[in-house]
C-alpha atoms as a PDB file:
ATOM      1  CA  UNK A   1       0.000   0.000   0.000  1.00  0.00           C
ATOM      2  CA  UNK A   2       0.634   3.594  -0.664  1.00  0.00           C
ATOM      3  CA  UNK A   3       0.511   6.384   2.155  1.00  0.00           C
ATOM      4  CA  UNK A   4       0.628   9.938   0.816  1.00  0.00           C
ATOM      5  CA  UNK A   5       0.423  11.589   4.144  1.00  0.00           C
ATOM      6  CA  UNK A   6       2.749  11.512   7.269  1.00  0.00           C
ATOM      7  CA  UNK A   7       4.899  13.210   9.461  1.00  0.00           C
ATOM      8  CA  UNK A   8       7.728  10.906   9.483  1.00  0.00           C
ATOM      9  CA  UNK A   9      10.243  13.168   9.243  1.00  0.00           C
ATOM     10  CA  UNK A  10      12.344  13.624  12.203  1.00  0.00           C
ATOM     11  CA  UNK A  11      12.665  17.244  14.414  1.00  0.00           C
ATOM     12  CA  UNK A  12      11.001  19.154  11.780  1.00  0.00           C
ATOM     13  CA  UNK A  13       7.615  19.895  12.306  1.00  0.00           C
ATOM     14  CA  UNK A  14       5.055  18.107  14.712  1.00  0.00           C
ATOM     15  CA  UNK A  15       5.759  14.855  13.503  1.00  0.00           C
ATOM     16  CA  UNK A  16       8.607  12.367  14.304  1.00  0.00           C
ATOM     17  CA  UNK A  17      10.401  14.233  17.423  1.00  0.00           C
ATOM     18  CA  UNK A  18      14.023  12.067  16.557  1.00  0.00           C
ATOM     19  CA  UNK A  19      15.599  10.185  14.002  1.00  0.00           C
ATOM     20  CA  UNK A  20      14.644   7.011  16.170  1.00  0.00           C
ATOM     21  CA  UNK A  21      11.175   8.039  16.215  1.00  0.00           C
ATOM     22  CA  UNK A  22      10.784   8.189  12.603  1.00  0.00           C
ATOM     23  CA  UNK A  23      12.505   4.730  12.285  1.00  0.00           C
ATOM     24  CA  UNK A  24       9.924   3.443  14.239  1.00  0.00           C
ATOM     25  CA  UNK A  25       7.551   4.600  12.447  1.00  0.00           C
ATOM     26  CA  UNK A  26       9.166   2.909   9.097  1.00  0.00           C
ATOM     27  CA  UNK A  27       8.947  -0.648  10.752  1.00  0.00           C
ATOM     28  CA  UNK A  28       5.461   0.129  11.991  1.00  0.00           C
ATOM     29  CA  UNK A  29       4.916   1.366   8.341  1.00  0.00           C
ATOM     30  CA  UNK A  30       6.219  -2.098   7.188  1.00  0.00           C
ATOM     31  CA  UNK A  31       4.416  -3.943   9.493  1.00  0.00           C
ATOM     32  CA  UNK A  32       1.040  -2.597   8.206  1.00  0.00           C
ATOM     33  CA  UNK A  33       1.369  -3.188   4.568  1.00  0.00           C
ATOM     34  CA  UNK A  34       2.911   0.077   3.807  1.00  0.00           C
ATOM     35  CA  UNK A  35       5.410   0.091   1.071  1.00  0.00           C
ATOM     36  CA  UNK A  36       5.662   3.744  -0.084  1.00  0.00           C
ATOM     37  CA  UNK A  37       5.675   6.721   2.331  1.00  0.00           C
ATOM     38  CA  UNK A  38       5.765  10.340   1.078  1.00  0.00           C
ATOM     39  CA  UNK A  39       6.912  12.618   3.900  1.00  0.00           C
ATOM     40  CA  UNK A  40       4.666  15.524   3.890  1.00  0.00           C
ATOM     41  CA  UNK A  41       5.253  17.824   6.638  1.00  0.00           C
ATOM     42  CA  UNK A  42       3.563  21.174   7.239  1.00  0.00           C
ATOM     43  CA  UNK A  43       4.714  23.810   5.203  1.00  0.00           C
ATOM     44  CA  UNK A  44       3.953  27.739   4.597  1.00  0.00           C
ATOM     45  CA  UNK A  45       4.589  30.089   1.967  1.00  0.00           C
ATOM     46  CA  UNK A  46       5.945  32.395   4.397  1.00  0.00           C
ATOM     47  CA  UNK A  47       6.787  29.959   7.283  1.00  0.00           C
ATOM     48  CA  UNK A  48       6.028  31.516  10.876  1.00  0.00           C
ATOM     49  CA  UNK A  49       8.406  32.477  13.439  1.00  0.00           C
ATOM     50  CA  UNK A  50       8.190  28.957  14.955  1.00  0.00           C
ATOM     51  CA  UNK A  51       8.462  26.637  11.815  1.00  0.00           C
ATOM     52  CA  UNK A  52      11.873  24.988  11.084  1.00  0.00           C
ATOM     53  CA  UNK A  53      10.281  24.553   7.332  1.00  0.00           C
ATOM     54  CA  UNK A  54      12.888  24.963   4.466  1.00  0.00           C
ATOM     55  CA  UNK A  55      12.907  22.669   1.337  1.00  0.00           C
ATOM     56  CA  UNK A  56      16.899  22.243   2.228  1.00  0.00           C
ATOM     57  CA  UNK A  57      16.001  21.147   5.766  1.00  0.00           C
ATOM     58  CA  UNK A  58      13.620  18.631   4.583  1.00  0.00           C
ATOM     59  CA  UNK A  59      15.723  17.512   1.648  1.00  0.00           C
ATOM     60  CA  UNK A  60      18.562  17.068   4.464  1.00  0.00           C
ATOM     61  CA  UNK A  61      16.271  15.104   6.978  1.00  0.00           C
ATOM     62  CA  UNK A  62      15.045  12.883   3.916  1.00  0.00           C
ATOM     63  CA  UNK A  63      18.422  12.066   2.955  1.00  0.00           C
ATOM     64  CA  UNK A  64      19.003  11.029   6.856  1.00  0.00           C
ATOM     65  CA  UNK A  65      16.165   8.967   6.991  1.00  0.00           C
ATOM     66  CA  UNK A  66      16.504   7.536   3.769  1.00  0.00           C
ATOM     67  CA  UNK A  67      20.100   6.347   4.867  1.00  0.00           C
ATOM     68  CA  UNK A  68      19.072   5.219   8.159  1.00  0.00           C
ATOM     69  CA  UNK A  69      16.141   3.386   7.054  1.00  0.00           C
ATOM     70  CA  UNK A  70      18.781   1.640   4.220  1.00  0.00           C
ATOM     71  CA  UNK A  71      21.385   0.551   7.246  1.00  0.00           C
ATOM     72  CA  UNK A  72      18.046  -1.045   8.967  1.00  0.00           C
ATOM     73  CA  UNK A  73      17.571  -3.345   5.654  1.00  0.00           C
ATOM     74  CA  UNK A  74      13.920  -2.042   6.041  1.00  0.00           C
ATOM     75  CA  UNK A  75      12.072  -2.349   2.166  1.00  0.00           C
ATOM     76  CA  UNK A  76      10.295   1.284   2.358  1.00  0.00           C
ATOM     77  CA  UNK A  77      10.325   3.434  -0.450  1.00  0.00           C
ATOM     78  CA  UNK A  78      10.133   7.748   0.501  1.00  0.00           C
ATOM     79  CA  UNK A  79       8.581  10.418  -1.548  1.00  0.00           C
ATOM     80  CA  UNK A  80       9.432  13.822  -0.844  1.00  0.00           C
ATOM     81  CA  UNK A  81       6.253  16.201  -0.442  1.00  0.00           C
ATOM     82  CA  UNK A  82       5.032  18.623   1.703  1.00  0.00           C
ATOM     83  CA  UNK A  83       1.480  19.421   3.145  1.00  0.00           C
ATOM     84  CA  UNK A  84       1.061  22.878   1.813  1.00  0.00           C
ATOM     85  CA  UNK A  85      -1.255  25.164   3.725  1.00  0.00           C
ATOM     86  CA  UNK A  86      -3.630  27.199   1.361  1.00  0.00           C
ATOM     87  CA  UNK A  87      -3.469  30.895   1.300  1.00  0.00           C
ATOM     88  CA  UNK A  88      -2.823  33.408  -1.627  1.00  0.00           C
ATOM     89  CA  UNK A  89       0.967  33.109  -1.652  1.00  0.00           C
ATOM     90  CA  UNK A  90       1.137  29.412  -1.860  1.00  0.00           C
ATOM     91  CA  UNK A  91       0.880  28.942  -5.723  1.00  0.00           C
ATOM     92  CA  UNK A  92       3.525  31.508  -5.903  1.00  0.00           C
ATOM     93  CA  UNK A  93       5.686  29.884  -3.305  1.00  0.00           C
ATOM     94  CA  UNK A  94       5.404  26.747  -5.581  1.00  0.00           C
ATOM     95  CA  UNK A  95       6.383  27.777  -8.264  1.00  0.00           C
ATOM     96  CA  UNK A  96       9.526  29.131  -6.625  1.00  0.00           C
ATOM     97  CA  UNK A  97      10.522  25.790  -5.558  1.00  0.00           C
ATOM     98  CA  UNK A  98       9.757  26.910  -1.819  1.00  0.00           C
ATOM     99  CA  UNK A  99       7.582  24.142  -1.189  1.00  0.00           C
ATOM    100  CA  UNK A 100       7.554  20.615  -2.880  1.00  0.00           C
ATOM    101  CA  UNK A 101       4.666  18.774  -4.951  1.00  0.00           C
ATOM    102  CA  UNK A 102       4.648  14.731  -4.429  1.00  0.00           C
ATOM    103  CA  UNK A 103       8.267  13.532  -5.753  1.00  0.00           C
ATOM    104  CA  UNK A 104       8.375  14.574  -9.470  1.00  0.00           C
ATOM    105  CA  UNK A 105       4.500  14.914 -10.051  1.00  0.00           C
ATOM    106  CA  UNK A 106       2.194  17.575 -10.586  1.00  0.00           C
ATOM    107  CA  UNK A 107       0.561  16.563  -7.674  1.00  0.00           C
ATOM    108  CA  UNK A 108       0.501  18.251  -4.137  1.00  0.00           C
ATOM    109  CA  UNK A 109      -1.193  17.879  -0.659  1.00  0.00           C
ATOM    110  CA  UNK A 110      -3.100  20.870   0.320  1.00  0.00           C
ATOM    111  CA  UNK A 111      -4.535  21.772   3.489  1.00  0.00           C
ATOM    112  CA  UNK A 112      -6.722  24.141   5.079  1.00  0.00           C
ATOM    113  CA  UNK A 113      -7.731  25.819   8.366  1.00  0.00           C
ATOM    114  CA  UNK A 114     -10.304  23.924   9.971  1.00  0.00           C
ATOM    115  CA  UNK A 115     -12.666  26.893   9.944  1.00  0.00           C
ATOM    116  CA  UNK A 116     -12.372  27.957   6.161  1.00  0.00           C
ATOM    117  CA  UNK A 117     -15.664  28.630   4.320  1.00  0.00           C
ATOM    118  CA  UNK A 118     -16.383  27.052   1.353  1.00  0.00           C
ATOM    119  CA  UNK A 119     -15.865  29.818  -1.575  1.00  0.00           C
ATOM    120  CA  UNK A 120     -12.223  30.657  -0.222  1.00  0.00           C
ATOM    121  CA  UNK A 121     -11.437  26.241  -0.541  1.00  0.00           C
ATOM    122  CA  UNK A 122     -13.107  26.268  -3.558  1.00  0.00           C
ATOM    123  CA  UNK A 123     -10.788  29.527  -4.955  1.00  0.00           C
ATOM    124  CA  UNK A 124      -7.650  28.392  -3.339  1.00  0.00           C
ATOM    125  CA  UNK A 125      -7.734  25.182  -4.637  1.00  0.00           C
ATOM    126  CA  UNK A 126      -8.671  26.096  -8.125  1.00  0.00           C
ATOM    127  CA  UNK A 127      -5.540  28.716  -8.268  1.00  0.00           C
ATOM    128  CA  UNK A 128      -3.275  25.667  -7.757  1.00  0.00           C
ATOM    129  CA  UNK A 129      -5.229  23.783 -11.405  1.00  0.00           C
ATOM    130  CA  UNK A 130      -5.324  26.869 -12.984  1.00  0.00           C
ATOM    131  CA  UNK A 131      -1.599  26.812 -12.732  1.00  0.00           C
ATOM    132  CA  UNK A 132      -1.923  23.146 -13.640  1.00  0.00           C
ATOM    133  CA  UNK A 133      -1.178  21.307 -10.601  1.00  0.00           C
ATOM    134  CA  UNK A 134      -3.392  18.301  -9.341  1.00  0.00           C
ATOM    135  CA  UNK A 135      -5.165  18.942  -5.830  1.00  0.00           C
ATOM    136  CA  UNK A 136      -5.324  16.152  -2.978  1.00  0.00           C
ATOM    137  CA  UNK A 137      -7.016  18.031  -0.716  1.00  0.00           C
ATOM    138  CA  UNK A 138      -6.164  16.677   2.771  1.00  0.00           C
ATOM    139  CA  UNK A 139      -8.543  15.134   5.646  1.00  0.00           C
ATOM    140  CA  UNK A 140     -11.830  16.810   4.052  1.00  0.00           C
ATOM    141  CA  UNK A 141     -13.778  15.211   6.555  1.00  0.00           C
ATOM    142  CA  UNK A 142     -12.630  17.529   9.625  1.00  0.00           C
ATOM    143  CA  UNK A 143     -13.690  20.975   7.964  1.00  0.00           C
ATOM    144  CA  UNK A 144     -16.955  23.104   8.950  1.00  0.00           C
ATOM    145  CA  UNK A 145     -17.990  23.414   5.453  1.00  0.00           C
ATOM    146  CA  UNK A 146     -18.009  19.643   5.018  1.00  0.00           C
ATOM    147  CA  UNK A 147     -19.460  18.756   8.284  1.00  0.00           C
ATOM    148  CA  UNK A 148     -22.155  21.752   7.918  1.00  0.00           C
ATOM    149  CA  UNK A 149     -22.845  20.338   4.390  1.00  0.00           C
ATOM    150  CA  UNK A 150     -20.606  16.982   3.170  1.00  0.00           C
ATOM    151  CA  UNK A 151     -22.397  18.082  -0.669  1.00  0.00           C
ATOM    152  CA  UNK A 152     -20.151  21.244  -1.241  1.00  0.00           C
ATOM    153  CA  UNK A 153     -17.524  18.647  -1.898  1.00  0.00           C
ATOM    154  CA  UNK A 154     -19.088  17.446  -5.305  1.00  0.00           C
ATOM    155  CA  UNK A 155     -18.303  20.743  -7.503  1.00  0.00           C
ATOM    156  CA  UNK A 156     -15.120  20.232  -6.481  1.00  0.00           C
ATOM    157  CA  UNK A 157     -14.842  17.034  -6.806  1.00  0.00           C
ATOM    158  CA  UNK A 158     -15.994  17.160 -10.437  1.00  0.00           C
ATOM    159  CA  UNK A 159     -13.235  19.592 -11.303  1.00  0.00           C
ATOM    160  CA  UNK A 160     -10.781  17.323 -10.647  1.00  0.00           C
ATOM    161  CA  UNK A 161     -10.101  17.566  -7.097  1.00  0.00           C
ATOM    162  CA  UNK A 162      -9.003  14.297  -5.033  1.00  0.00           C
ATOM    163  CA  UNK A 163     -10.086  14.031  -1.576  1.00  0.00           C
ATOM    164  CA  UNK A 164      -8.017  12.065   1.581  1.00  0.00           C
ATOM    165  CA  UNK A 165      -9.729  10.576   3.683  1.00  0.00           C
ATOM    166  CA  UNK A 166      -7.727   9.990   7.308  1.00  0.00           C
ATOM    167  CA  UNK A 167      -7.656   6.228   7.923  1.00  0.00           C
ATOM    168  CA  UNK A 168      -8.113   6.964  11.903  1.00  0.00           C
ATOM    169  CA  UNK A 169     -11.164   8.746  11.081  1.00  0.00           C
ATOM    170  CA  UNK A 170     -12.953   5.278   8.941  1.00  0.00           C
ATOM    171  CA  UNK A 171     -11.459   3.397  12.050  1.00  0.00           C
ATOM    172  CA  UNK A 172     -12.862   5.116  14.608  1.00  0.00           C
ATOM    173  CA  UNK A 173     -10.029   5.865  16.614  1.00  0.00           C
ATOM    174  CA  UNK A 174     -11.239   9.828  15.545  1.00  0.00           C
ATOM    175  CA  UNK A 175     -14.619   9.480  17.002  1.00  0.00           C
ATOM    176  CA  UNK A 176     -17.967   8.186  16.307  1.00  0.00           C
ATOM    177  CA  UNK A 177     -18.707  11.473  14.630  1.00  0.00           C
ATOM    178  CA  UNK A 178     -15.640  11.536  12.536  1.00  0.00           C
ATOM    179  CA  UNK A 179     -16.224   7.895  11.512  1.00  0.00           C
ATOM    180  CA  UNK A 180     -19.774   8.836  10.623  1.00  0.00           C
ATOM    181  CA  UNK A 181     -18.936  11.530   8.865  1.00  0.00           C
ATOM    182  CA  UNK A 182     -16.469   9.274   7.131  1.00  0.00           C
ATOM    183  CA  UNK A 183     -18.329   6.242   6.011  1.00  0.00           C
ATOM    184  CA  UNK A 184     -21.023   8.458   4.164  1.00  0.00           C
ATOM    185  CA  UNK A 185     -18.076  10.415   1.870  1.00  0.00           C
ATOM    186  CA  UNK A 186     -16.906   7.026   1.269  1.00  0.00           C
ATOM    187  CA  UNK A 187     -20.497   5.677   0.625  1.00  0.00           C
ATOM    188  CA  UNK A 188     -21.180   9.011  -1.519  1.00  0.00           C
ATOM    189  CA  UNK A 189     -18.129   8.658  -3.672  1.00  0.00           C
ATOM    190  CA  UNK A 190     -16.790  11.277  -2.471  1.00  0.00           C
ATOM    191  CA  UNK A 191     -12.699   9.707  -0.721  1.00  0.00           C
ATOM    192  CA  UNK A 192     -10.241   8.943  -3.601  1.00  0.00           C
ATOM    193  CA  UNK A 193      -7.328   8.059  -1.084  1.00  0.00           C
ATOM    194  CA  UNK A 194      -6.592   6.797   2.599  1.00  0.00           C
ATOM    195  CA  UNK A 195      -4.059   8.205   4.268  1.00  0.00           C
ATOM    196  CA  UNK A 196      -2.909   8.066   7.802  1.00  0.00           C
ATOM    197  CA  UNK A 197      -1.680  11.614   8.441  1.00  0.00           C
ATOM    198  CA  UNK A 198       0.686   9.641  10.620  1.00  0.00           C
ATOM    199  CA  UNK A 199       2.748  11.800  13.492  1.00  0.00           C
ATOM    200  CA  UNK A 200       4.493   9.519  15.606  1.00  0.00           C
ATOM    201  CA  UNK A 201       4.441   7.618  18.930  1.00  0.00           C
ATOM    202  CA  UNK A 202       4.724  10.819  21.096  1.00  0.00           C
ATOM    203  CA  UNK A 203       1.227  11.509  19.649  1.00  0.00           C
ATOM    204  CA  UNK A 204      -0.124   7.733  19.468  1.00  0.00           C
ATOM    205  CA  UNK A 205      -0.694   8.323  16.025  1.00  0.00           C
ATOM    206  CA  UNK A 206       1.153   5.839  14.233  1.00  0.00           C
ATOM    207  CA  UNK A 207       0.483   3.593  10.677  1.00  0.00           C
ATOM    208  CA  UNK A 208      -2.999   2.207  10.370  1.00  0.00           C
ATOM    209  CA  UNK A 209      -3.949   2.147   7.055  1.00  0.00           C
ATOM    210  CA  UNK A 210      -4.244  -1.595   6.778  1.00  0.00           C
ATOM    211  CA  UNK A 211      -6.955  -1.282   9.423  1.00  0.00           C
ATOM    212  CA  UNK A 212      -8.532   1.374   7.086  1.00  0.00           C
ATOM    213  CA  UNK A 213      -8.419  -0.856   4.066  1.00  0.00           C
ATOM    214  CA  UNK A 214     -10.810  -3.616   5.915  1.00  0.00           C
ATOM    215  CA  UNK A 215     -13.557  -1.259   7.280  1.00  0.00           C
ATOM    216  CA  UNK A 216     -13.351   0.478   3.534  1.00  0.00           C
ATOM    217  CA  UNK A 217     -13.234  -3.063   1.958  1.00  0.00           C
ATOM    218  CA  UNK A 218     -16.269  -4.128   4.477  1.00  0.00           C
ATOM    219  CA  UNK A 219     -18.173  -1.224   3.400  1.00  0.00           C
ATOM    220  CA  UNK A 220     -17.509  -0.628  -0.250  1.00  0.00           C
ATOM    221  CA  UNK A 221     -15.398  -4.159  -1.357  1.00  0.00           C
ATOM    222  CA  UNK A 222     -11.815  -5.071  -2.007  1.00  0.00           C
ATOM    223  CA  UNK A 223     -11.677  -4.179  -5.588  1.00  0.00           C
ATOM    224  CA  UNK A 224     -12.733   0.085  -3.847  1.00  0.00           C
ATOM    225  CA  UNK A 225     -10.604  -0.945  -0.973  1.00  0.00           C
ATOM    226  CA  UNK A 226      -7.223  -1.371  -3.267  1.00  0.00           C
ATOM    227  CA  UNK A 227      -8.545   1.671  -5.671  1.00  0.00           C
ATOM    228  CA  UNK A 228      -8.261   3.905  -2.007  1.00  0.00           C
ATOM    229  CA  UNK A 229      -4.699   2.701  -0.708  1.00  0.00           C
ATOM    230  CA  UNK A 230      -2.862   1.348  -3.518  1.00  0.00           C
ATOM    231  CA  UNK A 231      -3.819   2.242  -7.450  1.00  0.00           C
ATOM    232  CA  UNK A 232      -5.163   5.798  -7.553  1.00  0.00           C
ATOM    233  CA  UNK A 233      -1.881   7.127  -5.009  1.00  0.00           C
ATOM    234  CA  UNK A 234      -0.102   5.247  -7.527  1.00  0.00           C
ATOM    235  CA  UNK A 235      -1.571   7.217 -10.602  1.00  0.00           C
ATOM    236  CA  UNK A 236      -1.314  10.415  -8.489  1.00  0.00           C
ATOM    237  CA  UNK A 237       2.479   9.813  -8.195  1.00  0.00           C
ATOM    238  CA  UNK A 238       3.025   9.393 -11.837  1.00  0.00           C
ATOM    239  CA  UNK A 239       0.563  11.779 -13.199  1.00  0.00           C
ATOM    240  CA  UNK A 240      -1.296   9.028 -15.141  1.00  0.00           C
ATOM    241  CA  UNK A 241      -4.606   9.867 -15.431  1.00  0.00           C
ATOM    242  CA  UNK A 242      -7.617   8.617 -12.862  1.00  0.00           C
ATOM    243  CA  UNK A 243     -11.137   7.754 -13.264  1.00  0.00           C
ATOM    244  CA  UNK A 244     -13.591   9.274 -10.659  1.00  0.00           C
ATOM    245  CA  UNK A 245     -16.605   7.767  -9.746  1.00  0.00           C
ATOM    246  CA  UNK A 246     -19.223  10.453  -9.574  1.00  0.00           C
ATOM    247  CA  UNK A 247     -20.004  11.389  -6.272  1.00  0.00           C
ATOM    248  CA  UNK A 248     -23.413  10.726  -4.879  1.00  0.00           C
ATOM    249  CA  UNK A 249     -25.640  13.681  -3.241  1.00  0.00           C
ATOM    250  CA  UNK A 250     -26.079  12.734   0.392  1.00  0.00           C
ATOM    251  CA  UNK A 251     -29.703  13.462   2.121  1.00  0.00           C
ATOM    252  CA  UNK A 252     -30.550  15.058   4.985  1.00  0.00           C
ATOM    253  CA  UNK A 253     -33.386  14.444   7.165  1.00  0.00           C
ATOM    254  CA  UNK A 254     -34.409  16.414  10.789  1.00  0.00           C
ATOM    255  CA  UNK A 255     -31.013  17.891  10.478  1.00  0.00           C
ATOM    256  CA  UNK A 256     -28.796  14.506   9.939  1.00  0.00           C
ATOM    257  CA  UNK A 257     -27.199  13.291   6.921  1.00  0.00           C
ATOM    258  CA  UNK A 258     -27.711   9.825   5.883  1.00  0.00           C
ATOM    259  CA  UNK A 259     -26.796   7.473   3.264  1.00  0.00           C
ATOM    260  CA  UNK A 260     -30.456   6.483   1.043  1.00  0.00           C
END
């Protein structure tokens, strides 16, 4: 399986706090089914006071782990990335090699603040295609405009943009809400990848997409179940070209969504 978003990267942002940390969370990585990790750590256009983010810096910590995880024999593949928080200057930022798209692709992880509305998503996101980059648009499931109304995700979703779903949030280990609010985007049509947005043992938030894969395989079958972890982060990778289902309207009744 494919994860395209964790924090393994040691003593850079939230994520792995050491070099040893982020080792363990290789073997873990391993020991779920994980064979490809892209390291996606937070990253700003104009980094605050308090963020070690550089490009250098994280191509110098990649290079560590990627040694270190060699001398340990361990088979896991890296991907360099970062997850790009959306504001104006982020395209720009891009584009100036100040932040990184997944490995070689046109591809990036973008995320939001929690409280964004809808039209400012919606015109971030589509400054990043209009400069011809493709959107993953990370952990949809925890913003207000989704949870107010999962639906404003389909006009996005037809132009082109992929959502991630967080495997902890499909688990349950999120929350009964989250994992509600989880099974009916996957139900809908509406998740295109799982990803464990993975931070480390300090945080308890280690590798579990292979417990992902089984509630998504339960829910939706195997054949959806490989499309979420393994084929489409594959295509997104190499820029080959995906087939989205169309997404399903959800329904509402006496103020809770459901799945007809």
């Amino acid at each position: 399986m494919i994860d395209l978003h964790t924090h393994i990267l040691h003593e850079f942002d939230d994520g792995a706090q050491s070099l040893a940390a982020a080792l363990e969370i290789a073997q873990a990585a391993l020991a779920n089914g994980i064979t490809v990790v892209a390291t996606t750590p937070h990253g700003r256009a104009i980094p605050p006071a308090n963020s070690r983010y550089s490009v250098a810096l994280l191509r110098e910590r990649f290079a560590e782990l990627q040694a270190a995880i060699r001398a340990e024999g361990l088979a896991l593949e890296l991907v360099a990335g970062t997850e790009i928080y959306g504001e104006a200057q982020a395209v720009d930022a891009l584009q100036a090699g100040r932040l990184l798209t997944y490995g070689t692709s046109r591809a990036l992880l973008l995320e939001f603040p929690l409280e964004i509305s809808r039209q400012a998503a919606a015109e971030l996101i589509f400054g990043f295609q209009v400069a011809n980059y493709r959107v993953v648009l990370a952990h949809p499931e925890r913003y207000r405009f989704v949870r107010h109304d999962p639906n404003t995700l389909i006009p996005l979703i037809e132009r082109g943009t992929l959502m991630q779903l967080t495997s902890g949030a499909l688990t349950g280990r999120q929350g009964d809400q989250m994992q509600r609010m989880a099974k009916l985007l996957l139900r809908h049509s509406m998740v295109h990848i799982l990803a464990t947005d993975t931070h480390g043992p300090h945080l308890r938030r280690m590798p579990d997409l292979a417990e992902a894969h089984a509630v998504a395989g339960e829910l939706m079958g195997a054949d959806l179940a490989a499309r979420l972890t393994q084929h489409t982060p594959a295509a997104i990778l190499a820029d080959a070209p995906i087939d989205l289902p169309t997404p399903e309207p959800i329904r509402r009744w006496f103020g809770f969504w459901y799945s007809s």
